[in-house]
Protein backbone atom coordinates (compact mmCIF):
# COMPACT_ATOMS: atom_id res chain seq x y z
CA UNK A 1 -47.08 18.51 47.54
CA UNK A 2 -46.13 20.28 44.28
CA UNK A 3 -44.48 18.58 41.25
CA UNK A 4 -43.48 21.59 39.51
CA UNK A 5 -40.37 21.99 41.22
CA UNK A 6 -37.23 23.41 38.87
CA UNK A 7 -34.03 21.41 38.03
CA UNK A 8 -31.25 23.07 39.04
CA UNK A 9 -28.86 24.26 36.03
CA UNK A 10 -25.81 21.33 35.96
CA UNK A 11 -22.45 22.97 37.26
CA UNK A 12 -21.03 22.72 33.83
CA UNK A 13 -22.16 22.83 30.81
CA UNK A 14 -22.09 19.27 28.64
CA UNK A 15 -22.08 21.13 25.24
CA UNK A 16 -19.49 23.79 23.85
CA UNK A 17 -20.47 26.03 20.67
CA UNK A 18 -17.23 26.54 18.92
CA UNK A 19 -17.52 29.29 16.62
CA UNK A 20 -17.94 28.08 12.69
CA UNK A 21 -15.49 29.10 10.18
CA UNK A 22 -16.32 30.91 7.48
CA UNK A 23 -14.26 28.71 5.51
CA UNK A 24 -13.17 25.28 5.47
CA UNK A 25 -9.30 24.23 6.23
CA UNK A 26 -7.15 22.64 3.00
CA UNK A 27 -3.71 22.09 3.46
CA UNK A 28 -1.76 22.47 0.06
CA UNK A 29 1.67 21.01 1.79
CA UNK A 30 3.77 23.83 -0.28
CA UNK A 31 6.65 23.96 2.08
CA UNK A 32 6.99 20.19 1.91
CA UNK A 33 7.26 20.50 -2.15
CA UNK A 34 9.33 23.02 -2.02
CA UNK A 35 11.59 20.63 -0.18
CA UNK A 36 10.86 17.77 -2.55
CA UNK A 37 12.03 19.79 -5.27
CA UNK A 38 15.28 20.20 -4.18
CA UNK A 39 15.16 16.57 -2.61
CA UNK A 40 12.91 14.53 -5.25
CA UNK A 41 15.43 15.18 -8.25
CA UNK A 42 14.02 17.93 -9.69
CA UNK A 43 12.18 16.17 -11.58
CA UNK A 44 9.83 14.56 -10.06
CA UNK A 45 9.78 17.14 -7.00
CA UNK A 46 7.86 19.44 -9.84
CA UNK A 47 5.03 17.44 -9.60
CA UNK A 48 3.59 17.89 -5.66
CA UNK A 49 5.06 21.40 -6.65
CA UNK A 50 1.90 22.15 -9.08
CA UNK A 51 -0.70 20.50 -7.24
CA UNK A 52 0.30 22.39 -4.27
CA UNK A 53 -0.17 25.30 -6.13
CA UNK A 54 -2.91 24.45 -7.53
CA UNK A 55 -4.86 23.39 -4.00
CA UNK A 56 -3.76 27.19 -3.17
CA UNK A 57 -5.20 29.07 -6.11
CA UNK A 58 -8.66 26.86 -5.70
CA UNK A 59 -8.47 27.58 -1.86
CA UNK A 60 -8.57 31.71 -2.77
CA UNK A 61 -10.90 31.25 -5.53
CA UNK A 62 -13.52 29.93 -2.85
CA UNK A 63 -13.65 26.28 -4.56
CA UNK A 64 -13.09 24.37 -1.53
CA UNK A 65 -13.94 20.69 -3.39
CA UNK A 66 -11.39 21.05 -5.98
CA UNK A 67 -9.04 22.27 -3.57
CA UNK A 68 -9.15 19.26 -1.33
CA UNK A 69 -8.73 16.96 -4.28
CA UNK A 70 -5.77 18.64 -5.16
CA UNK A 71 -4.50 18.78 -1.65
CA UNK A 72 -4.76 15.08 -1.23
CA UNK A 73 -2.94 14.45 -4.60
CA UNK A 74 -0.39 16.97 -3.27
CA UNK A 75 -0.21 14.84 -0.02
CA UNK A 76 -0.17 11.73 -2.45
CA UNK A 77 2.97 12.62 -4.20
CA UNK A 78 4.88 14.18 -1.84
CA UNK A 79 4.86 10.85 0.31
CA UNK A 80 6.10 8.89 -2.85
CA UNK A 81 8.50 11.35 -4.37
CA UNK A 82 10.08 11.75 -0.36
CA UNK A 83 9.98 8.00 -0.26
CA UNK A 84 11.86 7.65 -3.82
CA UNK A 85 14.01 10.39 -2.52
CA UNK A 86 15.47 8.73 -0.04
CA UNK A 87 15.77 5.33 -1.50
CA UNK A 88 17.41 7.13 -4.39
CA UNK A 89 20.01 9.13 -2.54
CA UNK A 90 21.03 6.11 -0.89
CA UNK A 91 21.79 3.99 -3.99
CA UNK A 92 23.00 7.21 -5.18
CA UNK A 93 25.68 7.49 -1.83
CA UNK A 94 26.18 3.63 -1.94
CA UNK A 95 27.02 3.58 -5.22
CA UNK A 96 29.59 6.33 -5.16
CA UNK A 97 31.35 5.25 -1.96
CA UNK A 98 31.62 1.54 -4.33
CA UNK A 99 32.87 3.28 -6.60
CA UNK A 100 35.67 5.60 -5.17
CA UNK A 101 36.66 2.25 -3.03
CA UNK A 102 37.24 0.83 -6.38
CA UNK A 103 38.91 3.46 -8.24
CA UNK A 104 41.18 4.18 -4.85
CA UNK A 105 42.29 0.23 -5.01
CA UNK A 106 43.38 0.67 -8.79
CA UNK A 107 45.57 3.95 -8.46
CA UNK A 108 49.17 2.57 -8.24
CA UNK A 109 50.98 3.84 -4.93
């Protein structure tokens, strides 16, 4: 009897090799300041706006550390100015319909 026999090869193979990029992947969430600019008052939409650009010009200068801290600041502040946003435009559209209710009640008919 002979203990050297070979293992078969498993019908499948338990381990996939995905190929390694050569760089990492940052998100700098422009699109979504763009949109807060126009949604976050101006303002306050400017400030996602510059560390989105930021995250971008660290991304193509190869400094991938900086650019993730200024990618999660980006994500930071676009969640609170899109937050404030829409808390603000509906005081904003409360307010007004109070206030043409009240200025409709006072014009004599």
């Amino acid at each position: 009897m002979s203990f050297n026999k070979e293992i078969p090869p498993p019908p499948y193979s338990a381990v996939v090799l995905a190929p390694i990029p050569d760089k990492p992947y940052v998100k700098d969430y422009l699109p979504w300041s763009i949109i807060n600019l126009l949604f976050g008052w101006c303002f306050f939409g400017v400030i996602p706006l510059i560390f989105s650009i930021l995250c971008r010009n660290y991304k193509n200068n190869q400094n991938f550390a900086s650019a993730r801290t200024m990618s999660a600041l980006a994500l930071m502040f676009n969640i609170l100015i899109t937050i404030g946003g829409l808390v603000a435009w509906s005081v904003f559209i409360a307010f007004m319909y109070l206030y043409i209710i009240t200025v409709d009640d006072s014009i004599p008919k």
